[in-house]
C-alpha atoms as a PDB file:
ATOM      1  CA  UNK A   1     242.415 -36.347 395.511  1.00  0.00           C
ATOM      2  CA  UNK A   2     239.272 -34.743 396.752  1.00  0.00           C
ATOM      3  CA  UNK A   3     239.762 -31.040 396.373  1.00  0.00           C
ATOM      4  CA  UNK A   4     236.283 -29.165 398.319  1.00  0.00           C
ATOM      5  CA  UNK A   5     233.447 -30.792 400.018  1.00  0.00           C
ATOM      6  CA  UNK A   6     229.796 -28.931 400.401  1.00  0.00           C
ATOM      7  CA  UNK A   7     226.384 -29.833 401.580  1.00  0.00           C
ATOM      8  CA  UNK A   8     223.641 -29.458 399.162  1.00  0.00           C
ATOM      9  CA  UNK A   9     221.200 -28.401 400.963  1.00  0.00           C
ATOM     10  CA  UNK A  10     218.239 -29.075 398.934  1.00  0.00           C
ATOM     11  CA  UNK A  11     218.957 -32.689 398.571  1.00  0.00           C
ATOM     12  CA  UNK A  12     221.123 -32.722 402.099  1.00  0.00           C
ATOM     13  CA  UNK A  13     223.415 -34.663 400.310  1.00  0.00           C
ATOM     14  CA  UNK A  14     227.600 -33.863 400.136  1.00  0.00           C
ATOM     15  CA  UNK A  15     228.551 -32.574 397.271  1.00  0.00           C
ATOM     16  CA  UNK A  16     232.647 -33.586 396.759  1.00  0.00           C
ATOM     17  CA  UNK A  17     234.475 -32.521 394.286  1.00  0.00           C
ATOM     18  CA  UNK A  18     237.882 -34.201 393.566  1.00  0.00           C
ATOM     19  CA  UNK A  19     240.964 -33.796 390.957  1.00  0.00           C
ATOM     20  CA  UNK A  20     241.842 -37.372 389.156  1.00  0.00           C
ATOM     21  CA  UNK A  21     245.741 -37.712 387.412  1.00  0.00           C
ATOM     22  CA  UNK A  22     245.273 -37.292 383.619  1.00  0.00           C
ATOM     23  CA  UNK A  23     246.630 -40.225 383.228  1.00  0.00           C
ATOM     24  CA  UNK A  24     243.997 -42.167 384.515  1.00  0.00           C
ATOM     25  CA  UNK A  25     241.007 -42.532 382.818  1.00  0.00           C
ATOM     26  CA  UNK A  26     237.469 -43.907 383.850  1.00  0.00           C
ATOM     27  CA  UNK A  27     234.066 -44.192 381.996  1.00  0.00           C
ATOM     28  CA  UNK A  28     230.791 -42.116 382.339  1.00  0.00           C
ATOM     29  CA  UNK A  29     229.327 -44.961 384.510  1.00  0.00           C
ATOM     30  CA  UNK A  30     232.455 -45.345 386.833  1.00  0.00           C
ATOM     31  CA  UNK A  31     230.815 -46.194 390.911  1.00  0.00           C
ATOM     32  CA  UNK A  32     232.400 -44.023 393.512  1.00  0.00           C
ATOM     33  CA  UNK A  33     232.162 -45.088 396.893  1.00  0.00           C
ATOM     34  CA  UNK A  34     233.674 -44.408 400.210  1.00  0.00           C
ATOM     35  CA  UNK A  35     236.357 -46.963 401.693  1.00  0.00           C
ATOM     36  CA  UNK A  36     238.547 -47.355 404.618  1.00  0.00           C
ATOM     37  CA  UNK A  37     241.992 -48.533 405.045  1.00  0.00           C
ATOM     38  CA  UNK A  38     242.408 -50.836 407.765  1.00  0.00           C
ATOM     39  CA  UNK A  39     239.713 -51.019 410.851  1.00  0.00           C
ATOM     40  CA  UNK A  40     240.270 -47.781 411.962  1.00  0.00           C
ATOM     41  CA  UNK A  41     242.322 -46.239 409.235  1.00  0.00           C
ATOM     42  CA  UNK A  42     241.925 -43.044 406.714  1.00  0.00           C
ATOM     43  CA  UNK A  43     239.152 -43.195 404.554  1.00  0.00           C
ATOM     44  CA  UNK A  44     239.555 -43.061 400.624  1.00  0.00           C
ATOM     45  CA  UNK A  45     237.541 -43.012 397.566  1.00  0.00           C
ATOM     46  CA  UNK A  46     237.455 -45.683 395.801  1.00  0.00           C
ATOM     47  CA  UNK A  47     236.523 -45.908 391.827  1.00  0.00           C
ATOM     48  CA  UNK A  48     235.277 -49.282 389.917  1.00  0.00           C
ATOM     49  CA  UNK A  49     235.131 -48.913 385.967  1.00  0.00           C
ATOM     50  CA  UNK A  50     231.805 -49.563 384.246  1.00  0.00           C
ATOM     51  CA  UNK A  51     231.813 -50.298 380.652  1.00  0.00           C
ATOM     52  CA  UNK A  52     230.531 -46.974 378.852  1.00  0.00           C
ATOM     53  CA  UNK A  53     232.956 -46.031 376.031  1.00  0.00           C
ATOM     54  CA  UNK A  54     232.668 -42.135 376.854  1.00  0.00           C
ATOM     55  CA  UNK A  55     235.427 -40.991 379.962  1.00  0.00           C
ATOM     56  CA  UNK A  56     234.494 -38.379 382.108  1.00  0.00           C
ATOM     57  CA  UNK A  57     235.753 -35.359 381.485  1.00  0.00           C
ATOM     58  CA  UNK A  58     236.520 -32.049 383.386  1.00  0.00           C
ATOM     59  CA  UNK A  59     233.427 -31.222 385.146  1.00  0.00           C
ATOM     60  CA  UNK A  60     231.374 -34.309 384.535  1.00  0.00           C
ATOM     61  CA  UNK A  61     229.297 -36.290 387.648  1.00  0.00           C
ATOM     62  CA  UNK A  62     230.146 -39.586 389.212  1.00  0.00           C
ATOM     63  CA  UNK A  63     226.032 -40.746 389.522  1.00  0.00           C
ATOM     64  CA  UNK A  64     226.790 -43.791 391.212  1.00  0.00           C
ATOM     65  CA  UNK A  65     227.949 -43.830 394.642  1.00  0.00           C
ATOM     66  CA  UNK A  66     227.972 -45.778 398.031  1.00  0.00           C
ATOM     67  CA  UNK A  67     228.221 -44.174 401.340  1.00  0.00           C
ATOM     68  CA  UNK A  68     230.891 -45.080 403.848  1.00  0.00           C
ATOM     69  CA  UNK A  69     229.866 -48.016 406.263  1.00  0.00           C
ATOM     70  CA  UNK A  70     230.295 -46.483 409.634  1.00  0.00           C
ATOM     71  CA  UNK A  71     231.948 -49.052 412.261  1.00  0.00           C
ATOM     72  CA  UNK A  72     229.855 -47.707 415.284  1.00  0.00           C
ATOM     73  CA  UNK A  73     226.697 -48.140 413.512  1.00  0.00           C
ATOM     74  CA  UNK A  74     227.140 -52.262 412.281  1.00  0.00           C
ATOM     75  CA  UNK A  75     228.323 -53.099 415.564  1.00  0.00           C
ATOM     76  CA  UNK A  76     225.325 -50.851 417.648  1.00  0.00           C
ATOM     77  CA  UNK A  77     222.862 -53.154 414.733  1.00  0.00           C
ATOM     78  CA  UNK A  78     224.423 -56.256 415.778  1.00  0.00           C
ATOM     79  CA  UNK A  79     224.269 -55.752 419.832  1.00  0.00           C
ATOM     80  CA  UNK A  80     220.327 -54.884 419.113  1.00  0.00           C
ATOM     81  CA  UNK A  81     220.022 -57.338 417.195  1.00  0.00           C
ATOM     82  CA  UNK A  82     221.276 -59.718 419.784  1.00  0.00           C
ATOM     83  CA  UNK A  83     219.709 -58.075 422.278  1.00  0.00           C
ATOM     84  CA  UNK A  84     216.276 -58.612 420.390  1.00  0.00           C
ATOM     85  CA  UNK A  85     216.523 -62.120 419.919  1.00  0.00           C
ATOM     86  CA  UNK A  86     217.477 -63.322 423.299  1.00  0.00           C
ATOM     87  CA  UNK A  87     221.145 -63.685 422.495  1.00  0.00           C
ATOM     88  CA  UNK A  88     220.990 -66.978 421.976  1.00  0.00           C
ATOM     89  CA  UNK A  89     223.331 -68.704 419.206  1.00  0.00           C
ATOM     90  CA  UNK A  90     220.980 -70.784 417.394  1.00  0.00           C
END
């Protein structure tokens, strides 16, 4: 569950902090990224396992992370993109 979300403003990055069920446990090198249920749905974070040994632990950093793909944005690329090539279906 994330529990706080802040900007860091020196990298202008979030910063998101979230509380994980003891009874799940994930390594060091775990990827976080941002997910979506459905087309239009609630967004989630999502967590993949690496392989480390260590867990994380209270306080520890997910390093690895993938922004959310923004719907607006992939379909605005495409139209350009068609737009830019003639729109011909070659």
């Amino acid at each position: 569950r994330v529990t706080g979300i802040t900007l860091n403003t020196e990298r202008y990055e979030a910063d998101v902090t979230m509380s994980i069920d003891k009874r799940y446990q994930f390594p060091k090198d775990t990827f976080a990224n941002i997910r979506t249920s459905g087309l239009l749905g609630e967004q989630y974070i999502g967590l993949l396992p690496g392989g480390e040994d260590a867990m994380l632990k209270d306080g520890d950093e997910v390093k690895k992370t993938q922004s959310a793909m923004v719907l607006e944005d992939m379909v605005g690329k495409f139209l350009y993109d068609k737009a830019a090539s003639g729109g011909d279906a070659k």
